[in-house]
N, C-alpha and C. Protein backbone atom coordinates (compact mmCIF):
# COMPACT_ATOMS: atom_id res chain seq x y z
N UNK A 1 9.54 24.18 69.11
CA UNK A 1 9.72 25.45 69.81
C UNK A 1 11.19 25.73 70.01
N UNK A 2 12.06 24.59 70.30
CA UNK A 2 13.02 24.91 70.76
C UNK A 2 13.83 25.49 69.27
N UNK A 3 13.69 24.69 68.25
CA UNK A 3 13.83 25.03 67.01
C UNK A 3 13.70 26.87 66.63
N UNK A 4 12.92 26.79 66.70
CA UNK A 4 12.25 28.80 66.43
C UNK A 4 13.12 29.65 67.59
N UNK A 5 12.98 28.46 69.03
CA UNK A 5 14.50 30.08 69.62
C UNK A 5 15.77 29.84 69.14
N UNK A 6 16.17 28.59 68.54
CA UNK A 6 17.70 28.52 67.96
C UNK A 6 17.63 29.34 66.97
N UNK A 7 16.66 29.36 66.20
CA UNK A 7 16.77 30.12 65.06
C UNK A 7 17.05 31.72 64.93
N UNK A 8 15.94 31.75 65.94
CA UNK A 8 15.77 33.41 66.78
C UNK A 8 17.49 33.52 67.35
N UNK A 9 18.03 32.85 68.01
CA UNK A 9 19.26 32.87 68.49
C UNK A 9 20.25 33.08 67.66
N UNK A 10 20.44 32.11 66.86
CA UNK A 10 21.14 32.51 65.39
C UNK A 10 21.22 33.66 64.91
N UNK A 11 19.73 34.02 64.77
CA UNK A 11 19.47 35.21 63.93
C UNK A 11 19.80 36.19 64.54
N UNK A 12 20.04 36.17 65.80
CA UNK A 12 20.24 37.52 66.76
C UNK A 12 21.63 37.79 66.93
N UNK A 13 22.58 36.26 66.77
CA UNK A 13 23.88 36.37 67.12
C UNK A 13 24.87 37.25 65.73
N UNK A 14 23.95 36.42 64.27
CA UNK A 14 24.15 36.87 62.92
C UNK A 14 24.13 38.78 62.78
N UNK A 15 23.18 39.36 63.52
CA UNK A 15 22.45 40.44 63.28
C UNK A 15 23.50 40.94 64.17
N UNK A 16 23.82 40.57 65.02
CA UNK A 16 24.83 41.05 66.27
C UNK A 16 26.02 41.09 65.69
N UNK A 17 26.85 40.28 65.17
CA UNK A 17 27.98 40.07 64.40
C UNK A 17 28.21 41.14 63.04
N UNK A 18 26.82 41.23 62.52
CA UNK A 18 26.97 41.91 61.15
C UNK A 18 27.07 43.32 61.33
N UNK A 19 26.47 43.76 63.31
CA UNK A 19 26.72 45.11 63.62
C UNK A 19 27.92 45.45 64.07
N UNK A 20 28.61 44.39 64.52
CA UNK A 20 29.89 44.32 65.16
C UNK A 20 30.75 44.67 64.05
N UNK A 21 30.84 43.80 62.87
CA UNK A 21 31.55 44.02 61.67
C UNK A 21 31.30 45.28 60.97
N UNK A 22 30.27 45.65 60.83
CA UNK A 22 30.08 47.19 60.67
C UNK A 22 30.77 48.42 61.47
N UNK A 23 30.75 48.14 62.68
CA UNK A 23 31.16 48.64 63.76
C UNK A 23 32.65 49.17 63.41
N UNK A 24 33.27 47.84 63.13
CA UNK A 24 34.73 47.83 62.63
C UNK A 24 35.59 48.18 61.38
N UNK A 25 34.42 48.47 60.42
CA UNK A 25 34.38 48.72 59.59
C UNK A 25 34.78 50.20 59.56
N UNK A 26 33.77 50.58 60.35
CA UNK A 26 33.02 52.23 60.51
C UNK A 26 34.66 52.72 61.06
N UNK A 27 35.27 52.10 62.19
CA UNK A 27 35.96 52.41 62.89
C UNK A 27 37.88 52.33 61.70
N UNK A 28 37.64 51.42 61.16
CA UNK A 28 39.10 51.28 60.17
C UNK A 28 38.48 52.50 59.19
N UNK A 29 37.78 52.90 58.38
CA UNK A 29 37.16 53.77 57.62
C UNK A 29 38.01 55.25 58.32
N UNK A 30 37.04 54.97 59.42
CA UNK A 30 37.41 56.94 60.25
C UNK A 30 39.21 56.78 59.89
N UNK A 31 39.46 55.74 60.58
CA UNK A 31 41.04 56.04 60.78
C UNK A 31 41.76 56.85 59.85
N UNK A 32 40.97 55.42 58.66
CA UNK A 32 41.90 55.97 57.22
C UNK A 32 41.81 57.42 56.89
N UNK A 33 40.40 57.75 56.84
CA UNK A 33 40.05 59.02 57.14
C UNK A 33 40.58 60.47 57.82
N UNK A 34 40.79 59.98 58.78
CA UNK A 34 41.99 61.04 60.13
C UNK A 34 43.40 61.11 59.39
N UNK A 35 43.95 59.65 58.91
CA UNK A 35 44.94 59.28 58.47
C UNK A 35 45.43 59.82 57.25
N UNK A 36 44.57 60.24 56.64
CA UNK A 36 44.53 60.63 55.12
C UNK A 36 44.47 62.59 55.42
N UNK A 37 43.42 62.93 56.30
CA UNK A 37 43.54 64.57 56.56
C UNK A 37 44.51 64.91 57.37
N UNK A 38 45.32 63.90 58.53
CA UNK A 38 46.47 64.14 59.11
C UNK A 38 47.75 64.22 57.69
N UNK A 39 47.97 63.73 56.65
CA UNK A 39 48.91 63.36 55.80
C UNK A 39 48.22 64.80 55.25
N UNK A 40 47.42 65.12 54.32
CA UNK A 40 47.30 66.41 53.70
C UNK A 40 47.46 67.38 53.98
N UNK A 41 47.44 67.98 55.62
CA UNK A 41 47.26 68.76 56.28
C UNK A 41 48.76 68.45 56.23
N UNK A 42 49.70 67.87 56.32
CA UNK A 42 50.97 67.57 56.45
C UNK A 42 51.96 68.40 55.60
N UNK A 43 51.57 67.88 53.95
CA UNK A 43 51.37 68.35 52.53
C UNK A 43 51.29 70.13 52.61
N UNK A 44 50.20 70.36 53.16
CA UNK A 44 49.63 71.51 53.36
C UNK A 44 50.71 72.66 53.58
N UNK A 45 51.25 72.18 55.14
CA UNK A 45 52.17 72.72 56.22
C UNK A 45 53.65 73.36 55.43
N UNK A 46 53.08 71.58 54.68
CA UNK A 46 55.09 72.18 53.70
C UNK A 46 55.03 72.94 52.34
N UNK A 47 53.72 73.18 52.20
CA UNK A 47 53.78 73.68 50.78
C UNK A 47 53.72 74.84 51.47
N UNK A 48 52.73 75.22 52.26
CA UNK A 48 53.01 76.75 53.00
C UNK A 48 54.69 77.32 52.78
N UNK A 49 55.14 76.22 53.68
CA UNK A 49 56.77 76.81 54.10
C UNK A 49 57.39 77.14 52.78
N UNK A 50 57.17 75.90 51.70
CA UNK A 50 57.70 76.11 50.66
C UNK A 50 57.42 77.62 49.72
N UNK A 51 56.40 77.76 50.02
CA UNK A 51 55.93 79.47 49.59
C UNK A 51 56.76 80.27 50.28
N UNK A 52 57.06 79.86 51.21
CA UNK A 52 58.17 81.59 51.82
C UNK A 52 59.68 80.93 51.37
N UNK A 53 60.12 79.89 50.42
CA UNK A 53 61.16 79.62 50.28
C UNK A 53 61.88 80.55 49.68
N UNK A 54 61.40 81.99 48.89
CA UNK A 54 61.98 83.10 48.10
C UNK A 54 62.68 84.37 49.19
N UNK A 55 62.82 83.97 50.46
CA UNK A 55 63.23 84.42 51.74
C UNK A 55 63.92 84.02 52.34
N UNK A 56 65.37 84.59 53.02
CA UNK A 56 66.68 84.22 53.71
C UNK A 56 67.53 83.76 52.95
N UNK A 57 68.58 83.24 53.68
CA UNK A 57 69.44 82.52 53.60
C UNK A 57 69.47 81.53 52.18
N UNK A 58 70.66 81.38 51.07
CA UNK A 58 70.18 80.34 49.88
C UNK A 58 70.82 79.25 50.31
N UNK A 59 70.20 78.46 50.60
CA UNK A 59 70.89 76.96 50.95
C UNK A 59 72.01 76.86 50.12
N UNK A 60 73.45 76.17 50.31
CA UNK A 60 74.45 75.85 49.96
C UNK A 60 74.31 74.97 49.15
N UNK A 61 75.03 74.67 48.02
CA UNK A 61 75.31 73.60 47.01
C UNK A 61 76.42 73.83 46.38
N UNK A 62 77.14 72.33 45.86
CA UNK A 62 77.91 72.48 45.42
C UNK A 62 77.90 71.29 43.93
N UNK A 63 78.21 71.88 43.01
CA UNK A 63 77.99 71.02 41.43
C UNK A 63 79.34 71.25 40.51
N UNK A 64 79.03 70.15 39.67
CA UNK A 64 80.39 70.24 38.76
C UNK A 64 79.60 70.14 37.77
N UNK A 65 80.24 70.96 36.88
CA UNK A 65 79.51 71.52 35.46
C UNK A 65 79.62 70.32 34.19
N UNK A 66 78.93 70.22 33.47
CA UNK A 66 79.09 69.53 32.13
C UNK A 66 80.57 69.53 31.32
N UNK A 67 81.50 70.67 31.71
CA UNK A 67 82.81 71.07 31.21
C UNK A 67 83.50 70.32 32.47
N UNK A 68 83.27 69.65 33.65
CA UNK A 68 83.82 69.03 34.61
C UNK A 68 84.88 70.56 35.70
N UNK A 69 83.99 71.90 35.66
CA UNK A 69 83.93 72.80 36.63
C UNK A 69 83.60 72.42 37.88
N UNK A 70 84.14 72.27 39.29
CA UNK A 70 82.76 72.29 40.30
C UNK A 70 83.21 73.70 40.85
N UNK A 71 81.62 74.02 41.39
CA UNK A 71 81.29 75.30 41.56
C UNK A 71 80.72 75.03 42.78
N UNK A 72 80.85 75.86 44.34
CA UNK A 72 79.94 75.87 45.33
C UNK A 72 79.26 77.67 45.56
N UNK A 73 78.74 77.62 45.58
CA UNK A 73 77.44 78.79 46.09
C UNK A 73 78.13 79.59 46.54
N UNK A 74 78.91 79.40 47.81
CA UNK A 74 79.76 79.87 49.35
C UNK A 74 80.73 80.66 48.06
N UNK A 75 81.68 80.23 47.46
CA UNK A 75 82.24 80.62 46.30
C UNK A 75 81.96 82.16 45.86
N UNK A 76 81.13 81.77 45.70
CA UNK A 76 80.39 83.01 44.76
C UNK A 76 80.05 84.59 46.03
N UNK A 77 80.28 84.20 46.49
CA UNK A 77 80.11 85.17 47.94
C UNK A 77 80.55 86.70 47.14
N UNK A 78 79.49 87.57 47.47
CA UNK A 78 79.99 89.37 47.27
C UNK A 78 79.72 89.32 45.72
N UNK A 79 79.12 88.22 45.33
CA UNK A 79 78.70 88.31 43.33
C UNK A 79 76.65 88.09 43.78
N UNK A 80 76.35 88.78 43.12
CA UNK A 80 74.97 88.29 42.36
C UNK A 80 74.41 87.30 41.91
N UNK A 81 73.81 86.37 42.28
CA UNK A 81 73.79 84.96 41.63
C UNK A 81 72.51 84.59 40.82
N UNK A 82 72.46 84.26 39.42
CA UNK A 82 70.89 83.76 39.48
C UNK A 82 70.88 82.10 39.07
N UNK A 83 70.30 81.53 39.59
CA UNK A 83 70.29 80.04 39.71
C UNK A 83 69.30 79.71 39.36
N UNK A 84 69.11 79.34 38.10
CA UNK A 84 67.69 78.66 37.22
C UNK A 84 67.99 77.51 37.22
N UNK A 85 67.01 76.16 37.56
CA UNK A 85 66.44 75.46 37.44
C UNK A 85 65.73 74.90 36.16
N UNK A 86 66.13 74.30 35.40
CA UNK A 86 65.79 73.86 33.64
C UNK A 86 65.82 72.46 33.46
N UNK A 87 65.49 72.25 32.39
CA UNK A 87 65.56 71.23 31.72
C UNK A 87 65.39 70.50 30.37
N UNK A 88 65.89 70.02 29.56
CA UNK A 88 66.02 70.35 28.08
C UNK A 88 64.37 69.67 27.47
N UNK A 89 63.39 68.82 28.07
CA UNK A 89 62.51 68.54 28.01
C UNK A 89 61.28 69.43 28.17
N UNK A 90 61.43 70.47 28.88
CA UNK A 90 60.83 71.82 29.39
C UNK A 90 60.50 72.91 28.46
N UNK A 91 59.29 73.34 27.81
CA UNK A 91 59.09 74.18 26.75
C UNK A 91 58.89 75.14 27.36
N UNK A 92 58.83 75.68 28.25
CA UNK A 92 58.80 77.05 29.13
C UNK A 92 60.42 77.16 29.57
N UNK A 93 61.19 76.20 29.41
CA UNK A 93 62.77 76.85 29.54
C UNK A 93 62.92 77.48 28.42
N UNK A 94 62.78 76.91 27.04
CA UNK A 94 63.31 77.16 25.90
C UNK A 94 62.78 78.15 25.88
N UNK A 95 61.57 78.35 26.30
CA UNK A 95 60.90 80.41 26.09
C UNK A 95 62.51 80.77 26.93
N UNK A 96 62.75 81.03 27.75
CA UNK A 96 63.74 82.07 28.57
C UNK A 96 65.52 81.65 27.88
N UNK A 97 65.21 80.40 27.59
CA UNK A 97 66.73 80.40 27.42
C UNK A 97 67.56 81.71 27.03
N UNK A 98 67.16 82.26 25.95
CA UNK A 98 67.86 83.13 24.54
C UNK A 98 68.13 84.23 26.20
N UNK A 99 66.93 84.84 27.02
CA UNK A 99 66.92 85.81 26.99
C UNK A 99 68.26 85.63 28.40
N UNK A 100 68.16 84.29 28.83
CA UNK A 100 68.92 84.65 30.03
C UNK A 100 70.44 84.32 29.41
N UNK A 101 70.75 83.77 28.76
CA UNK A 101 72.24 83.49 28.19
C UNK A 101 72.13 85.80 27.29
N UNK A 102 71.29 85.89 26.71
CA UNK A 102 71.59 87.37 26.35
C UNK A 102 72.37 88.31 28.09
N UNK A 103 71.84 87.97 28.87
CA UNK A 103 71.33 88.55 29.90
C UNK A 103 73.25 88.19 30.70
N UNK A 104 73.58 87.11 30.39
CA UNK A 104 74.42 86.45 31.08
C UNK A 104 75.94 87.28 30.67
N UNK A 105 75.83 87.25 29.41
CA UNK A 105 76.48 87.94 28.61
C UNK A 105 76.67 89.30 28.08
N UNK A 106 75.87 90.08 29.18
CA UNK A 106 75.78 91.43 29.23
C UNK A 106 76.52 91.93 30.97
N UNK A 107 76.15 90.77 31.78
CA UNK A 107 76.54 91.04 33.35
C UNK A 107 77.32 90.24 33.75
N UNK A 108 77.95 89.21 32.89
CA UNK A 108 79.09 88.58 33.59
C UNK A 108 80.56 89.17 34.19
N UNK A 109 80.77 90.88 33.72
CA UNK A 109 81.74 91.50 34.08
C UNK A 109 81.23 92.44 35.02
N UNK A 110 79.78 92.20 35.35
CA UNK A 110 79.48 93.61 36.28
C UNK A 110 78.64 93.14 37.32
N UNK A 111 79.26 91.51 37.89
CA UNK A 111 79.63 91.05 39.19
C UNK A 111 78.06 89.86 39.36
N UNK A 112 78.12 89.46 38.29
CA UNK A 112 76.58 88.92 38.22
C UNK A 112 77.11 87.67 37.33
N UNK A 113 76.64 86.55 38.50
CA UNK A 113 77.16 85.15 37.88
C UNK A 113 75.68 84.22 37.76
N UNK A 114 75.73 83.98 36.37
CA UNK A 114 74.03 83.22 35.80
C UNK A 114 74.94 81.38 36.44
N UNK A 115 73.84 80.67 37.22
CA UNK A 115 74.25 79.20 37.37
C UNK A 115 73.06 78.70 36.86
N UNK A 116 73.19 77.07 35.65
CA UNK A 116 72.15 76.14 35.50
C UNK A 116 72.43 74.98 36.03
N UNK A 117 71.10 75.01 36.84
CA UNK A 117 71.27 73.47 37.18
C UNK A 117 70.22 72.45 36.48
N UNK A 118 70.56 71.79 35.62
CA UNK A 118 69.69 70.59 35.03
C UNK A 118 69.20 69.55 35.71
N UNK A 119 67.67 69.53 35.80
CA UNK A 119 66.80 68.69 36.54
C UNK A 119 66.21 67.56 36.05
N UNK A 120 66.57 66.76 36.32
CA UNK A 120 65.47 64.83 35.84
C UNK A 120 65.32 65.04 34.50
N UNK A 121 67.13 65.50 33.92
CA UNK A 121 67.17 65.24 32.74
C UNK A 121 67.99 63.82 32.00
N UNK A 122 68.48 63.40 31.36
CA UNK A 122 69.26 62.95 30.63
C UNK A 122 70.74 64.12 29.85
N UNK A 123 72.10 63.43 30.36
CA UNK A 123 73.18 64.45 29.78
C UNK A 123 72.83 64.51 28.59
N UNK A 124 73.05 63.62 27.53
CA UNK A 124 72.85 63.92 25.96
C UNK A 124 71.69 65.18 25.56
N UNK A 125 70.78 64.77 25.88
CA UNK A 125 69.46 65.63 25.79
C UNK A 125 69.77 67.41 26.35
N UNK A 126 70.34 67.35 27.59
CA UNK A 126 70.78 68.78 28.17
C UNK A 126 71.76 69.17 27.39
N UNK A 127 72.71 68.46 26.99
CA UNK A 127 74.10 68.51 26.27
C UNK A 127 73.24 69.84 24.89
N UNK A 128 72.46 68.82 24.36
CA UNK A 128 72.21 69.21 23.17
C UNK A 128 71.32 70.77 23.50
N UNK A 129 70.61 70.63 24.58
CA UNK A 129 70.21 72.17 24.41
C UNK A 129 70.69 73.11 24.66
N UNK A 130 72.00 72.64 25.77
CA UNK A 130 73.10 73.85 25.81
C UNK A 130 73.30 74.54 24.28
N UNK A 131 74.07 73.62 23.55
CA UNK A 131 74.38 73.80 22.28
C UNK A 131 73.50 74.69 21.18
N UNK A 132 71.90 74.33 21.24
CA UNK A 132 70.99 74.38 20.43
C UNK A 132 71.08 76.16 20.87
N UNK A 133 70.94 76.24 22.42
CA UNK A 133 71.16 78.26 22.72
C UNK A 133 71.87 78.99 22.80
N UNK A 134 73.34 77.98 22.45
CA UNK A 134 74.58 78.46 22.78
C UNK A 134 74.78 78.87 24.03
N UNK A 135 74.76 78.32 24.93
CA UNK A 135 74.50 79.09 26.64
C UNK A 135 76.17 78.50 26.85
N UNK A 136 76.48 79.89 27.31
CA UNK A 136 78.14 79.87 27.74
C UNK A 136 78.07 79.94 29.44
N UNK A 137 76.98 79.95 30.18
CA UNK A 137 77.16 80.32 31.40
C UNK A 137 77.25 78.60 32.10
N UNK A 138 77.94 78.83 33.46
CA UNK A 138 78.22 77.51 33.97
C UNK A 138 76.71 76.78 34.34
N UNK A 139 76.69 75.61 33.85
CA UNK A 139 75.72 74.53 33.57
C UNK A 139 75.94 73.29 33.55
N UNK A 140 75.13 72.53 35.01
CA UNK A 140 75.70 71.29 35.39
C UNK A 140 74.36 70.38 35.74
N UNK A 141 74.41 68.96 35.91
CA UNK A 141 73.27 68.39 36.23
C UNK A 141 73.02 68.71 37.65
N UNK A 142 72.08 68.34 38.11
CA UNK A 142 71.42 68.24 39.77
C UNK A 142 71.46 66.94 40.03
N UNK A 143 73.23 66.55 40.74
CA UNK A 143 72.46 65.24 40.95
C UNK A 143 71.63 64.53 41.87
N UNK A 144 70.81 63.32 41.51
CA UNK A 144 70.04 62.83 42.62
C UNK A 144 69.14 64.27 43.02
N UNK A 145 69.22 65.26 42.32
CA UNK A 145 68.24 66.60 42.62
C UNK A 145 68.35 67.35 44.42
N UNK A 146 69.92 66.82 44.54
CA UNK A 146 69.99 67.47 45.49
C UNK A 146 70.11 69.07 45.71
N UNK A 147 70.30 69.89 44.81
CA UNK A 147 69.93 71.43 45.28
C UNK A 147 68.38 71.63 44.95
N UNK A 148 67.30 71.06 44.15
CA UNK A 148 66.35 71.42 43.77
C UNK A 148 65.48 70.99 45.18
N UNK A 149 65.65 69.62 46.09
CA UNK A 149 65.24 69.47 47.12
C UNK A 149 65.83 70.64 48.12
N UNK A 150 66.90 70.99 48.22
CA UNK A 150 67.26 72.05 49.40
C UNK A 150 66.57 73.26 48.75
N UNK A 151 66.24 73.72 47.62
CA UNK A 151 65.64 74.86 46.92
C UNK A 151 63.99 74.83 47.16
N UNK A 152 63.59 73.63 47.43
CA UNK A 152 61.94 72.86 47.30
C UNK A 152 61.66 73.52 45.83
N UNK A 153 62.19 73.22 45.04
CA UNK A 153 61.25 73.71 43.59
C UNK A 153 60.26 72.34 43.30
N UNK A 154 59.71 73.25 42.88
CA UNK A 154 58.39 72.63 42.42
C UNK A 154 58.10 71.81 40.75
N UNK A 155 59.16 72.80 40.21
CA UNK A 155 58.87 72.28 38.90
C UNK A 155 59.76 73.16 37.73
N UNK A 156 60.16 72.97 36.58
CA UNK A 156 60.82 74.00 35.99
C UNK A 156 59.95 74.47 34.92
N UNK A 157 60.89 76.13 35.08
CA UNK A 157 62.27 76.81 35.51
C UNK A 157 61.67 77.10 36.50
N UNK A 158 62.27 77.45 37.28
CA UNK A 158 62.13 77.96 38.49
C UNK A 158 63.49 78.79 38.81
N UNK A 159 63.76 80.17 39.43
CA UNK A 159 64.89 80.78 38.63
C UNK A 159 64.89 81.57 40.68
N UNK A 160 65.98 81.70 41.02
CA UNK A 160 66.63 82.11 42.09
C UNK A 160 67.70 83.58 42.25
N UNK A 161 66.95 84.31 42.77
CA UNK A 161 67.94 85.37 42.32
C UNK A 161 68.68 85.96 43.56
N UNK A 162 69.75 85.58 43.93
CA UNK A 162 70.70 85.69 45.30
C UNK A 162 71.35 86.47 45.37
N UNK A 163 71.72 87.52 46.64
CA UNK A 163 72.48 88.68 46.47
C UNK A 163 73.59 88.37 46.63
N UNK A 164 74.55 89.69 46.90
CA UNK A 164 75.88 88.93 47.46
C UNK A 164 76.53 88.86 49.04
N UNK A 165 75.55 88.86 49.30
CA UNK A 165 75.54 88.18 51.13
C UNK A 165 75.11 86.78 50.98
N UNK A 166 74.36 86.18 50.15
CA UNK A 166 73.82 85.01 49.94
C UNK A 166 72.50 85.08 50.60
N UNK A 167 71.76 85.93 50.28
CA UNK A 167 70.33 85.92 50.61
C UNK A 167 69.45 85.74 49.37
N UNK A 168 68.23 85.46 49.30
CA UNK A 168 67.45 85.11 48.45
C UNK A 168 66.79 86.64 48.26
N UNK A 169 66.55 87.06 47.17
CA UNK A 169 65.97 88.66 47.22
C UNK A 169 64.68 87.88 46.36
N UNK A 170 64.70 87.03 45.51
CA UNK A 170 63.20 86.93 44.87
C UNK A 170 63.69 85.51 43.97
N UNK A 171 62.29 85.14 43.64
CA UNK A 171 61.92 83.81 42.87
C UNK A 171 61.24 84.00 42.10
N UNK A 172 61.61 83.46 40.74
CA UNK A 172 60.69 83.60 39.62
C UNK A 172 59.77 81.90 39.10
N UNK A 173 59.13 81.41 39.22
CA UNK A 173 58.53 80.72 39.05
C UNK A 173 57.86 80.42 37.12
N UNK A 174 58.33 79.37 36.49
CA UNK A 174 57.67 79.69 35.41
C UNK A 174 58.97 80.46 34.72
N UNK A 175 59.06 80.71 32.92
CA UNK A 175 59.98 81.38 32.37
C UNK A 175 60.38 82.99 32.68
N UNK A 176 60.97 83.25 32.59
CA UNK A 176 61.29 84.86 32.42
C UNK A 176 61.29 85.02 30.96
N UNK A 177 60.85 85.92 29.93
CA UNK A 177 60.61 86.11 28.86
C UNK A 177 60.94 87.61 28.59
N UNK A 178 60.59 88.36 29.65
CA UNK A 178 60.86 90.02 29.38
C UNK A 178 62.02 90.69 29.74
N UNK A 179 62.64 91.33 29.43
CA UNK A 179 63.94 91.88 29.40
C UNK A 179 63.98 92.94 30.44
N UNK A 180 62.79 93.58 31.02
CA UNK A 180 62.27 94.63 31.57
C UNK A 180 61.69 94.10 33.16
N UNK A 181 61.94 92.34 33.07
CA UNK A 181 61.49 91.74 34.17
C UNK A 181 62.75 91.55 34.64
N UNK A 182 63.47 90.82 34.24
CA UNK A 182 65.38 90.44 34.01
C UNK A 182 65.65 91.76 34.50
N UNK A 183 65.74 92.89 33.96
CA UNK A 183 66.65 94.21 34.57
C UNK A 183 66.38 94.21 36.03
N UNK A 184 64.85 94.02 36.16
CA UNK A 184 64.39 94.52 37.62
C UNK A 184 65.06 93.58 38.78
N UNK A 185 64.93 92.32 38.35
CA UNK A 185 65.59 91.23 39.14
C UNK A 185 67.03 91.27 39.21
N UNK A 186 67.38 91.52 38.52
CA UNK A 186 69.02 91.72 38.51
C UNK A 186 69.35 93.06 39.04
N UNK A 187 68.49 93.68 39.09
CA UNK A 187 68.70 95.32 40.24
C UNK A 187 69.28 94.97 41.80
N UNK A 188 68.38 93.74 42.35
CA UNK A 188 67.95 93.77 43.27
C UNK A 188 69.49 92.62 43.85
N UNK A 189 69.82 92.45 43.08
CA UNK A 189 71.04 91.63 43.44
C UNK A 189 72.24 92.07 42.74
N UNK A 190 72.52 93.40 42.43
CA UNK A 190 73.28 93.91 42.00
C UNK A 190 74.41 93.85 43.07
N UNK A 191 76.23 93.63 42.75
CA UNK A 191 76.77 94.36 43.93
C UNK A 191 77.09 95.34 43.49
N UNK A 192 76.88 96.19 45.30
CA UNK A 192 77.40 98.17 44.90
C UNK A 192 78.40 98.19 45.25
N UNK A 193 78.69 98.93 44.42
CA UNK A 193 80.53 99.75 44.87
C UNK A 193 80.63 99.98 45.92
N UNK A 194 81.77 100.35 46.45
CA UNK A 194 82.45 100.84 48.10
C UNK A 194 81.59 101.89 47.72
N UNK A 195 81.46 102.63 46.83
CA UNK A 195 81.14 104.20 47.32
C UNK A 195 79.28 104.25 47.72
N UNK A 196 78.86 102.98 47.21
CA UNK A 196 77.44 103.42 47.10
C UNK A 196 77.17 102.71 48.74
């Protein structure tokens, strides 16, 4: 008899333990759980913000070009700026290249300064696609991707079009390809004369 309540005892302490461990289970599970929709919801918050990043103020940077130029933003003050984001690995740059070096080379005297910044590339490789489009406009690496983090881009091209107060008037996401898209964007960051 005494045998059958040890057993019973056992079995109750086993059954007790295996709910306990469940218990704990259940309880590390939720956490991860909370832990994991607290972190996305996190994700979430900043990708939001990052969507209104085509608004205000253009964060400051300052780069030295492949020709050993450095150039800061602040600089450029009372000019038009467009600041694409590329990379010679990128087959949606090579769509826009032609049109924005055309583009560069039509408004570089009428107060409109084209900047590239090369992203999580290799120099040789960028080197060579400068060359391959002939792109005369100033073009430098990102290093350590520090303007593309103050920019939050997402991915290239990603193309910045800044007035000359240094405000952000619009973001193009993805290549520019149309010439009729380019005019409109470059309207909007035009500088006007004293008279206008």
């Amino acid at each position: 008899m005494a045998e059958g309540v040890t057993e019973r005892t056992v079995g109750a302490e086993v059954q007790h333990a295996h709910r306990r461990s469940v218990r704990i289970w259940q309880a590390v599970f939720t956490l991860v759980l909370v832990g994991f929709i607290a972190l996305l919801a996190a994700r979430l918050i900043q990708t939001n913000q990052s969507e209104h990043r085509a608004s205000g103020q253009a964060p400051p940077f300052t780069f030295t070009t492949f020709d050993g130029e450095t150039i800061s933003l602040e600089d450029l003050r009372g000019k038009g700026v467009v600041l694409n984001f590329w990379a010679s690995w990128c087959a949606p740059c090579r769509d826009e290249a032609p049109l924005l070096e055309a583009m560069w080379r039509r408004e570089k005297d009428n107060g409109i300064v084209f900047i590239g910044l090369d992203y999580l590339d290799q120099e040789p490789a960028a080197r060579a696609y400068l060359a391959e489009f002939n792109i005369t406009y100033p073009n430098g690496p990102d290093l350590q991707s520090a303007a593309a983090r103050r920019y939050g881009i997402k991915g290239v091209p990603e193309t910045f079009f800044i007035d000359p107060d240094g405000v952000i008037q619009e973001l193009v996401v993805g290549p520019i390809v149309s010439q009729a898209q380019m005019e409109a964007l470059l309207d909007k960051i035009r500088p006007r004369s004293p008279a206008q």
